[in-house]
PDB file of N, CA and C in Angstrom:
ATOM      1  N   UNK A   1    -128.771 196.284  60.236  1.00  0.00           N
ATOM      2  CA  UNK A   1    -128.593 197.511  59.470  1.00  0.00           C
ATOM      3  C   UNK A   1    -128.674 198.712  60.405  1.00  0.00           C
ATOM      4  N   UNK A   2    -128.096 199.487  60.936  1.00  0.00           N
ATOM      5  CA  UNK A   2    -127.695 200.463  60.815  1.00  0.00           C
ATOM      6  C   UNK A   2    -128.735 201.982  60.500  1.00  0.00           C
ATOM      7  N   UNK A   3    -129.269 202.222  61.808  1.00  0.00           N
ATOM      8  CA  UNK A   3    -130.441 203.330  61.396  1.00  0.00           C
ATOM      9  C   UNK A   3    -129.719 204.476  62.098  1.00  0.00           C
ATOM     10  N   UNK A   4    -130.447 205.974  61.553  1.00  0.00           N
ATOM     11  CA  UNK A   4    -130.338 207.148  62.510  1.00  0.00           C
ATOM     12  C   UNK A   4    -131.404 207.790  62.482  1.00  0.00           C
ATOM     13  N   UNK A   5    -131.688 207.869  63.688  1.00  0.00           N
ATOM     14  CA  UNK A   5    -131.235 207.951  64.968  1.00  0.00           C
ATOM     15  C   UNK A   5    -131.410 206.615  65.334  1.00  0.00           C
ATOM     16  N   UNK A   6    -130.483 206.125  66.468  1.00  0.00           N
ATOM     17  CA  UNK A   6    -130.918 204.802  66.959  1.00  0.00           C
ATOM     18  C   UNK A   6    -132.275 204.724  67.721  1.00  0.00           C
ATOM     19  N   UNK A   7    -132.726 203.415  67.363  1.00  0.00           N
ATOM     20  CA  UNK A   7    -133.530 203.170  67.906  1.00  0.00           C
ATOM     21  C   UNK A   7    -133.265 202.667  69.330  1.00  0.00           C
ATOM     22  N   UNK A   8    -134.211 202.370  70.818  1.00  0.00           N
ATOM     23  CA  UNK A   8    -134.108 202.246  71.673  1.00  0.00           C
ATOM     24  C   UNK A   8    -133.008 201.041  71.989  1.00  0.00           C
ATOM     25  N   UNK A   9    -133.750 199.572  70.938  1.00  0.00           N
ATOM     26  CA  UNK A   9    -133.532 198.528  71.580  1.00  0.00           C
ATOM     27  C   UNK A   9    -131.625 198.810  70.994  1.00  0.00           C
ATOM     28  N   UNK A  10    -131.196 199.461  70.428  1.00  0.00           N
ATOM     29  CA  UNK A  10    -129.988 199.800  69.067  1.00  0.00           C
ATOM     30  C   UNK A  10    -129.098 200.331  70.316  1.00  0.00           C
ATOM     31  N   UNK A  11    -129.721 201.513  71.220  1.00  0.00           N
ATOM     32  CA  UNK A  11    -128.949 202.583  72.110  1.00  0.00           C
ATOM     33  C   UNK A  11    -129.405 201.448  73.357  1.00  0.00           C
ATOM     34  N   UNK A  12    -129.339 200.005  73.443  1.00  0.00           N
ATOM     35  CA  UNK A  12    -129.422 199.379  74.932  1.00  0.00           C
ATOM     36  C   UNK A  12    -128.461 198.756  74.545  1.00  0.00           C
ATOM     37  N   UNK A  13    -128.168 198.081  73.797  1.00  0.00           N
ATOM     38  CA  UNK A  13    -127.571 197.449  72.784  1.00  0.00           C
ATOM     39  C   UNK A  13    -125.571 198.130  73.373  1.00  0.00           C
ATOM     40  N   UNK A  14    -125.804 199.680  73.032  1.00  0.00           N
ATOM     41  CA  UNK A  14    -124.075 200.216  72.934  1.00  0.00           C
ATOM     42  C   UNK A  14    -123.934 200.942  74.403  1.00  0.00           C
ATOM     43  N   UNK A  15    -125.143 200.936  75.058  1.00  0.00           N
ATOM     44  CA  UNK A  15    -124.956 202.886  76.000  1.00  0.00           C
ATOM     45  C   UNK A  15    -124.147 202.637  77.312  1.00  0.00           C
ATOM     46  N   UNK A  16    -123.581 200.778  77.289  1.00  0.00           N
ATOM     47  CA  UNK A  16    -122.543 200.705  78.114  1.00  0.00           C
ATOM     48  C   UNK A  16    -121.247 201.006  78.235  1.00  0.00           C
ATOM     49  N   UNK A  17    -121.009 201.191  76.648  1.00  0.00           N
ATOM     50  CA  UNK A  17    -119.497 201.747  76.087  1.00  0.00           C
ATOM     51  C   UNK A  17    -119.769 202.914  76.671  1.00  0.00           C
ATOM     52  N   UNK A  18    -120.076 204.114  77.190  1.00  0.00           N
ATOM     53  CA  UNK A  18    -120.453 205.414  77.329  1.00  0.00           C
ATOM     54  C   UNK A  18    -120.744 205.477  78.901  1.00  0.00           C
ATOM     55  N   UNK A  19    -119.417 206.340  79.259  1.00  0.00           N
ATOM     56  CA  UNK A  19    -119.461 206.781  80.870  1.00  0.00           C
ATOM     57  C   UNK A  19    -120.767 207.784  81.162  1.00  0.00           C
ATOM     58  N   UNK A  20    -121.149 207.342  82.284  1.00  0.00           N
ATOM     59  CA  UNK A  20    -122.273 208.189  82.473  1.00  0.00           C
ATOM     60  C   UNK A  20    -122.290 209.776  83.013  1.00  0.00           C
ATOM     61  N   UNK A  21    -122.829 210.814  82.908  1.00  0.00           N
ATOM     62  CA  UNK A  21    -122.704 212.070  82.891  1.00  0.00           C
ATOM     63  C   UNK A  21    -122.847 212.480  84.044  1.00  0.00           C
ATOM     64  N   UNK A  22    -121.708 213.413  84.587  1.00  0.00           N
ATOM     65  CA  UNK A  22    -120.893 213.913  85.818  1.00  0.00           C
ATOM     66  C   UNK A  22    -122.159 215.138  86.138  1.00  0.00           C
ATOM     67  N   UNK A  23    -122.702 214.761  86.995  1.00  0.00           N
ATOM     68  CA  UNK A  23    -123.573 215.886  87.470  1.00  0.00           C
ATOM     69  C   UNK A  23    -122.488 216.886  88.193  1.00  0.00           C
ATOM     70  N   UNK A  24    -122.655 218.207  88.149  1.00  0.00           N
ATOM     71  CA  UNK A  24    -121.369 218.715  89.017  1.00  0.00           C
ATOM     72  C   UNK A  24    -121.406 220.614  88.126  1.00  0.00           C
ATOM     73  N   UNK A  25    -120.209 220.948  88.341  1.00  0.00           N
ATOM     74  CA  UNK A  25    -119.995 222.363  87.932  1.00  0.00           C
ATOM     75  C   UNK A  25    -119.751 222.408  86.537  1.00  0.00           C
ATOM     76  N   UNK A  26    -120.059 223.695  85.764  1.00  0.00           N
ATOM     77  CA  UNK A  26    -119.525 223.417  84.298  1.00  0.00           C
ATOM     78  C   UNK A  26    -120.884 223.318  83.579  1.00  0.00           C
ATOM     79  N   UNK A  27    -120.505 223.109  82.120  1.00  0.00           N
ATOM     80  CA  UNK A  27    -121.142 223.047  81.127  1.00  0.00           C
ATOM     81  C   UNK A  27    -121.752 221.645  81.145  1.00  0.00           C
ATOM     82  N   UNK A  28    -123.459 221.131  81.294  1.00  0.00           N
ATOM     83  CA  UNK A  28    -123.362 219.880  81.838  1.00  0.00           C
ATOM     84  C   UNK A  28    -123.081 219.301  79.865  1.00  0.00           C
ATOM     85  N   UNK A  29    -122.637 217.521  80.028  1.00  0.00           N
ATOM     86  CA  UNK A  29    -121.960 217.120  78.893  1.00  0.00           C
ATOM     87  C   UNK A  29    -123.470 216.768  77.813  1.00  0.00           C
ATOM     88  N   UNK A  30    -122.868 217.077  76.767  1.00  0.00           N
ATOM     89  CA  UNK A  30    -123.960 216.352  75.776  1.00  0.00           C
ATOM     90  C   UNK A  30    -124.727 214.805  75.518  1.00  0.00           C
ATOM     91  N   UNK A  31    -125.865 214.741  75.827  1.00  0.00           N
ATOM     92  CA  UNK A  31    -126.072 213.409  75.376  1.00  0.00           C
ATOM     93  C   UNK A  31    -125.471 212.399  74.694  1.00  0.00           C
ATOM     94  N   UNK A  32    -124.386 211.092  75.047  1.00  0.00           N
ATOM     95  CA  UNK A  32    -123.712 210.558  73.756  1.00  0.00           C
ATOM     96  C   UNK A  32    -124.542 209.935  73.251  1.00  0.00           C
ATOM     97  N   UNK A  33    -125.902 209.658  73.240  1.00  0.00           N
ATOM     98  CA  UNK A  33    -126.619 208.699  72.466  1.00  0.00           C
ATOM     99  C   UNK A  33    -126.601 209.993  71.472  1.00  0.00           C
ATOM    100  N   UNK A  34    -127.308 211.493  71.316  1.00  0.00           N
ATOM    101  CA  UNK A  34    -127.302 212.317  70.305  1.00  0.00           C
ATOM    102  C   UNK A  34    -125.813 212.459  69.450  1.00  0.00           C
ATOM    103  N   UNK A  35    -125.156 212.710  70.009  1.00  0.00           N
ATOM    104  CA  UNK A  35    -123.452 212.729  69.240  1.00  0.00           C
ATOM    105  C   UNK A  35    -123.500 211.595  68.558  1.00  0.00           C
ATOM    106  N   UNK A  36    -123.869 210.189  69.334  1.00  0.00           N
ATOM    107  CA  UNK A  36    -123.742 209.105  68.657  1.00  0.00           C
ATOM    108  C   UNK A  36    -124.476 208.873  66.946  1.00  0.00           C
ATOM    109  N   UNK A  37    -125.437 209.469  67.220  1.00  0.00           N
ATOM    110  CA  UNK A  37    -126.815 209.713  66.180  1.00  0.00           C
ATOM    111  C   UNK A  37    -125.910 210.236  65.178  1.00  0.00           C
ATOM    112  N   UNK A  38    -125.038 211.687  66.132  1.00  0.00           N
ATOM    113  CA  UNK A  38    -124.745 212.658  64.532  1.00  0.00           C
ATOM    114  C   UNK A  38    -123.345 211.967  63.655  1.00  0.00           C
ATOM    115  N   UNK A  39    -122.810 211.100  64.547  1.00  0.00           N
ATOM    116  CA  UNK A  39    -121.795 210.734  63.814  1.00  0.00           C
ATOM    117  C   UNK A  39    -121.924 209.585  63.241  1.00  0.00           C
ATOM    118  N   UNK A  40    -122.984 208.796  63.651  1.00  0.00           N
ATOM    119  CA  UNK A  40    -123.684 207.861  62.319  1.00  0.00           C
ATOM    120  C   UNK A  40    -124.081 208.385  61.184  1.00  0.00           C
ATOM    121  N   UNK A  41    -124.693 209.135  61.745  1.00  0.00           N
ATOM    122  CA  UNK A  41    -125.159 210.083  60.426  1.00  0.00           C
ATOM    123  C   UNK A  41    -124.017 210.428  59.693  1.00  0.00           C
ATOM    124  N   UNK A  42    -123.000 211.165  60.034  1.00  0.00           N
ATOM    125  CA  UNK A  42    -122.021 211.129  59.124  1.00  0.00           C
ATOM    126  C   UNK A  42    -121.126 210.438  57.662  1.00  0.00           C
ATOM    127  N   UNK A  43    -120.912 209.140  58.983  1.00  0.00           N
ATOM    128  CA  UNK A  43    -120.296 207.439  58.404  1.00  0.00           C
ATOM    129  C   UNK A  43    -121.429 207.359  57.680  1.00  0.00           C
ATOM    130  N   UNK A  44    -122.788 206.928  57.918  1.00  0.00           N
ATOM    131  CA  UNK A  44    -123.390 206.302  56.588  1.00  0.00           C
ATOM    132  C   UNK A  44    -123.994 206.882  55.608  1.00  0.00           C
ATOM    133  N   UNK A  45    -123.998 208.463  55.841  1.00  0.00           N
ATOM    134  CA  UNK A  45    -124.388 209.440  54.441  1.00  0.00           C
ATOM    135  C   UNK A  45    -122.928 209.558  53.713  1.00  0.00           C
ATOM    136  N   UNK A  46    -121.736 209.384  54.441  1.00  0.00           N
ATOM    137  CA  UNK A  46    -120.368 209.792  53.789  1.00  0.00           C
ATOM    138  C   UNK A  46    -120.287 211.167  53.323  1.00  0.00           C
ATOM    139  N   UNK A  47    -120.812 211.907  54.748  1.00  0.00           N
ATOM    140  CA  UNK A  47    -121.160 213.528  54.432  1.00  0.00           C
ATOM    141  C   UNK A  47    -119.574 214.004  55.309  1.00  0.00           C
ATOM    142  N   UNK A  48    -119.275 215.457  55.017  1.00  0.00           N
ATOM    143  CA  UNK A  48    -118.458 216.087  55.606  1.00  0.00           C
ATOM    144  C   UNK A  48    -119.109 216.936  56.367  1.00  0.00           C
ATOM    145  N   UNK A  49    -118.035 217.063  58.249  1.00  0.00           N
ATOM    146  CA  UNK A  49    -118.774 217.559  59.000  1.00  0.00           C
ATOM    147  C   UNK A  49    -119.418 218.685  59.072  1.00  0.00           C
ATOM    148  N   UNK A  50    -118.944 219.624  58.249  1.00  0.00           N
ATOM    149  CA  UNK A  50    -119.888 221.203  58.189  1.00  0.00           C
ATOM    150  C   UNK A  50    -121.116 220.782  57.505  1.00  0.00           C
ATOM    151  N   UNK A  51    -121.595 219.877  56.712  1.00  0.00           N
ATOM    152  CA  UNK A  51    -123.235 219.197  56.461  1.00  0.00           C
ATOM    153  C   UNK A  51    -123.752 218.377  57.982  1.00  0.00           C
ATOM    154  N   UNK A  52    -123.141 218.879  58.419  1.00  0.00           N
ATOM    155  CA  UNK A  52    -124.225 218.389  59.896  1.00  0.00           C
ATOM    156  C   UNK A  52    -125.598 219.042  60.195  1.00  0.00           C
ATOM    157  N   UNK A  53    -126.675 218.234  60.020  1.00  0.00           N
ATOM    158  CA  UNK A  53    -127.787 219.042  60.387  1.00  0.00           C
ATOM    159  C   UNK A  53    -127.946 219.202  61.504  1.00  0.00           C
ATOM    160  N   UNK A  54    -128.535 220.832  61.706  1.00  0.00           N
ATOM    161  CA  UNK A  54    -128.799 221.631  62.760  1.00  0.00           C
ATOM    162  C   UNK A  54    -129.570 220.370  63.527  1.00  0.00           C
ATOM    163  N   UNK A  55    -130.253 219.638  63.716  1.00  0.00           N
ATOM    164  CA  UNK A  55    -130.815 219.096  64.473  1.00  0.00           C
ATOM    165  C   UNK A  55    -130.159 218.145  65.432  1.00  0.00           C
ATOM    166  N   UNK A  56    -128.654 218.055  64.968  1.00  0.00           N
ATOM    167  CA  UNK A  56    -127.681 217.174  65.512  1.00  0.00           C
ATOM    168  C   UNK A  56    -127.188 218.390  66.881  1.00  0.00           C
ATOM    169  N   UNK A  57    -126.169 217.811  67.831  1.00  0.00           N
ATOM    170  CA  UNK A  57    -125.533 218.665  68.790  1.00  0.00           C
ATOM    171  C   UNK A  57    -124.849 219.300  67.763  1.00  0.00           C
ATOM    172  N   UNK A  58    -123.546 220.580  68.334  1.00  0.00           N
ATOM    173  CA  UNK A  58    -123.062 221.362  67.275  1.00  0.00           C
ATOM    174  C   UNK A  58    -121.563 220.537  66.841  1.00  0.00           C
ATOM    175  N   UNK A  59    -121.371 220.567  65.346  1.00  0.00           N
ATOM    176  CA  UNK A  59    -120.586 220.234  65.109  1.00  0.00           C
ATOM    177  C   UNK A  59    -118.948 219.579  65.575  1.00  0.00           C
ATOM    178  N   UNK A  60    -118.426 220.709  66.403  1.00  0.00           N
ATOM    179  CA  UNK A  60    -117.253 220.987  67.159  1.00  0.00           C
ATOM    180  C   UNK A  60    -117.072 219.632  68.079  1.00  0.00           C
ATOM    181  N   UNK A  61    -118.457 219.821  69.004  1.00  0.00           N
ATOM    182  CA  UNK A  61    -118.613 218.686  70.177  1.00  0.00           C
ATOM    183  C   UNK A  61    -118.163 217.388  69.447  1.00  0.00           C
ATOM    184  N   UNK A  62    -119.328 217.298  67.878  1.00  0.00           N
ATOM    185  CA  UNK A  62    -119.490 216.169  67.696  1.00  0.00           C
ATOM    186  C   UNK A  62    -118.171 215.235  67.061  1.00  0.00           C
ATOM    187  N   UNK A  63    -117.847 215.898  66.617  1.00  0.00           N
ATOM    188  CA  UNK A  63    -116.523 215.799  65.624  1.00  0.00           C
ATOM    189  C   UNK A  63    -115.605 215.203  66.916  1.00  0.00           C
ATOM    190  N   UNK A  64    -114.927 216.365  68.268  1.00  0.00           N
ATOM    191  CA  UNK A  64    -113.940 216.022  69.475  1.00  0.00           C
ATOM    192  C   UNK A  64    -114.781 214.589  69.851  1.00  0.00           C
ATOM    193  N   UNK A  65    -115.692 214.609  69.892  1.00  0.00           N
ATOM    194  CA  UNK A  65    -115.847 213.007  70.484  1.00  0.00           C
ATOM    195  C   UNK A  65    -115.720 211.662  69.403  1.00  0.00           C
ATOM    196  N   UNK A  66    -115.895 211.712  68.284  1.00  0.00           N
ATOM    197  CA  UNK A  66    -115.547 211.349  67.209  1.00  0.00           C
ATOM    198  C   UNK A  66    -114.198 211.080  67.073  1.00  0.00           C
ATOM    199  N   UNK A  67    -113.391 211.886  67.406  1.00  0.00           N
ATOM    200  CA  UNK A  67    -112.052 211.851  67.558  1.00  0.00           C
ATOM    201  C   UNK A  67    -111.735 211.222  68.690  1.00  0.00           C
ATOM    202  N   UNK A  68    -112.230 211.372  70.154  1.00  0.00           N
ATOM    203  CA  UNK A  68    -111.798 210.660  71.258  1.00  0.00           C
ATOM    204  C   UNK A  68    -112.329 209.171  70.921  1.00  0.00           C
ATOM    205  N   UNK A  69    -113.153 208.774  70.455  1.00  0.00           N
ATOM    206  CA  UNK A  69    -113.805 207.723  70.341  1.00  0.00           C
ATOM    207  C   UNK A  69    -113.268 206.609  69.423  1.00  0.00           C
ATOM    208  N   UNK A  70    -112.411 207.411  68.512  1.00  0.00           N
ATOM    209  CA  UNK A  70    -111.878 206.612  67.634  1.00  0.00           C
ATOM    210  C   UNK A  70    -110.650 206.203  68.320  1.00  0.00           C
ATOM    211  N   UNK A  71    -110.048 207.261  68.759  1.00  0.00           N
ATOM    212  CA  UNK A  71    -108.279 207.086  69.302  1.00  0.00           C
ATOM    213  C   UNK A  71    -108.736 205.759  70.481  1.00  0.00           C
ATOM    214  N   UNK A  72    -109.744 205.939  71.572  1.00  0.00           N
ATOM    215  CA  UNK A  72    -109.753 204.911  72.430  1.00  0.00           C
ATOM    216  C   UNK A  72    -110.867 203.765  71.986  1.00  0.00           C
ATOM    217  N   UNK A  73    -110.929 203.683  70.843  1.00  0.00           N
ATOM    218  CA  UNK A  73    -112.017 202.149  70.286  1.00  0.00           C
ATOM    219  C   UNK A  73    -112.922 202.216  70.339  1.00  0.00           C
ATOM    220  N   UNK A  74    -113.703 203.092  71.280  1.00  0.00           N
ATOM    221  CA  UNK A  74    -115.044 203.125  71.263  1.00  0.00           C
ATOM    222  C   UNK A  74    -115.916 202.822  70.104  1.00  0.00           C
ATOM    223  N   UNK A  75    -115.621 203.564  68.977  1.00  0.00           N
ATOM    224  CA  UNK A  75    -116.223 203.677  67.896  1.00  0.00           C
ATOM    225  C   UNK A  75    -116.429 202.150  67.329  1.00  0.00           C
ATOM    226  N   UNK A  76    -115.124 201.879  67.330  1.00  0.00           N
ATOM    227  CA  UNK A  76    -115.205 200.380  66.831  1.00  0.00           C
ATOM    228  C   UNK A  76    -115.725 199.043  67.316  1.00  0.00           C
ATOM    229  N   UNK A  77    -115.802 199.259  68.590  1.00  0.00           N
ATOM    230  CA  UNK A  77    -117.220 198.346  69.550  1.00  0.00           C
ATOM    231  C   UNK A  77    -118.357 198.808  69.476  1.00  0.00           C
ATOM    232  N   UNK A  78    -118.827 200.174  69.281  1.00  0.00           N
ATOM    233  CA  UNK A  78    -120.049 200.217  68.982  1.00  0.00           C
ATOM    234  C   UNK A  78    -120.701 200.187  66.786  1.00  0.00           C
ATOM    235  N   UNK A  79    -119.571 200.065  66.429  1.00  0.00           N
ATOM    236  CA  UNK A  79    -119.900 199.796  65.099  1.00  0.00           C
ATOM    237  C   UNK A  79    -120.078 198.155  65.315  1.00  0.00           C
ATOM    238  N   UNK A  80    -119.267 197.539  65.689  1.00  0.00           N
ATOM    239  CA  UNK A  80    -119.090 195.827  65.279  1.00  0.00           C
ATOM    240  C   UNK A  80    -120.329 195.402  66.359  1.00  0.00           C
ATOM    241  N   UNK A  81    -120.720 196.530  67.703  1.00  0.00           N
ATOM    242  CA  UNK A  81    -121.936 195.636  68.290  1.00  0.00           C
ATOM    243  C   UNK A  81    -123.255 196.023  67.706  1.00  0.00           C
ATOM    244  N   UNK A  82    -123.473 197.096  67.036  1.00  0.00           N
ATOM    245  CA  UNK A  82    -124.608 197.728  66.390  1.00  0.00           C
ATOM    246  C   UNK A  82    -125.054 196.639  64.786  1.00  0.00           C
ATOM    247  N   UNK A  83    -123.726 196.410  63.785  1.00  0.00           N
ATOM    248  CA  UNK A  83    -123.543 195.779  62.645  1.00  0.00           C
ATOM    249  C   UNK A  83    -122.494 195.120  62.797  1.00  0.00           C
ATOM    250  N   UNK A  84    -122.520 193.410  63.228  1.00  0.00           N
ATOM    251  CA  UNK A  84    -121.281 193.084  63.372  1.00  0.00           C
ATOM    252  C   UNK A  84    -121.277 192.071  62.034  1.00  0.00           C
ATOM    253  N   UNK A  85    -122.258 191.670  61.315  1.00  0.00           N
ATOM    254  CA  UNK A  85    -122.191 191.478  59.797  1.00  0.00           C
ATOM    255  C   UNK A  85    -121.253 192.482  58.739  1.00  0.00           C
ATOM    256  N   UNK A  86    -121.237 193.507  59.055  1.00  0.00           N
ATOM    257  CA  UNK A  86    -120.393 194.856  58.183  1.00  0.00           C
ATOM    258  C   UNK A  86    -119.206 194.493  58.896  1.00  0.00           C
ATOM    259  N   UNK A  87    -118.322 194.681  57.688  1.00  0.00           N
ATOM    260  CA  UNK A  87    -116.755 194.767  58.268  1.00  0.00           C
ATOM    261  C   UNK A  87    -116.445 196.063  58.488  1.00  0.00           C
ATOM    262  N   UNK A  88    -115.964 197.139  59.247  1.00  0.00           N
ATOM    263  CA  UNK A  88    -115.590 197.960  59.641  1.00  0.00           C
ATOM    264  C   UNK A  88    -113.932 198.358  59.267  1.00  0.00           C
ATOM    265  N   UNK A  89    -113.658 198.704  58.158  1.00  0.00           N
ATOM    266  CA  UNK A  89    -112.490 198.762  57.793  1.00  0.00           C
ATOM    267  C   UNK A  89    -111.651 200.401  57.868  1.00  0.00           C
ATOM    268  N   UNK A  90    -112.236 201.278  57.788  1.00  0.00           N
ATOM    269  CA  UNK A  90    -112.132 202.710  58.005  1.00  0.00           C
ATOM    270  C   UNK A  90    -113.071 203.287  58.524  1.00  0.00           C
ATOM    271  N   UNK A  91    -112.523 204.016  59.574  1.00  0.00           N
ATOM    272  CA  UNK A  91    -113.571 205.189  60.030  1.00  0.00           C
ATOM    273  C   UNK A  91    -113.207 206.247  59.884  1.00  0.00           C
ATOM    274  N   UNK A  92    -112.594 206.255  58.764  1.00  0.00           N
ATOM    275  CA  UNK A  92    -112.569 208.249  58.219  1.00  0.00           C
ATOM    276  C   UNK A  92    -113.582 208.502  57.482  1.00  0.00           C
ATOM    277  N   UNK A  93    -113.582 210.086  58.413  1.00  0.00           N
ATOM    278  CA  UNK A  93    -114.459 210.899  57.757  1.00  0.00           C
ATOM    279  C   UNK A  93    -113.618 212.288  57.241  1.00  0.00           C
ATOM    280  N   UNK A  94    -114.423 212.933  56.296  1.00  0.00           N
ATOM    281  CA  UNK A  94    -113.265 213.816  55.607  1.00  0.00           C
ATOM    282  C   UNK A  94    -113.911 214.923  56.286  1.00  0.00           C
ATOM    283  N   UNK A  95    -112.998 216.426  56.744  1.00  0.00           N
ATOM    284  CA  UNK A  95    -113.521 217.699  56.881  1.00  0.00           C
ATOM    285  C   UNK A  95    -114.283 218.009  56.408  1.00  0.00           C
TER     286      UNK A  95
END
């Protein structure tokens, strides 16, 4: 089942799908284990993204990676390795 925020053994489990963060110039990148959190949160409240709680990264981020994640599978290896009992049939989320 499926918690948020993940728990440790949950985020050892996926945090290989997830390139590791470019130390360097720029805005440094957001935690994906937190993004990961907010967009669970999403999928299993079946909330729309402007109900994102403040405690999540900000919306915008979370949503573009949400979107990259889906277009290149990510999403869907870390749904089927997190709950691979749940069938994973849609990952839309509505505005």
């Amino acid at each position: 089942m499926l918690q948020v925020p993940l728990s440790d053994e949950s985020w050892q489990t996926v945090c290989h799908l997830f390139e590791p963060a470019v130390t360097g110039r720029g805005r440094p990148r957001r935690n994906p284990r937190h993004v990961l959190d907010a967009i669970l949160w999403i999928l299993l409240n079946n909330e729309k993204w402007h109900r994102l709680p403040a405690i999540f990264p900000p919306t915008q981020t979370c949503y573009a990676k949400w979107l990259e994640w889906s277009r290149d599978g990510t999403m869907t290896r870390v749904l089927t390795e997190l709950d691979p009992d749940r069938v994973v049939s849609n990952l839309g989320i509505s505005n």
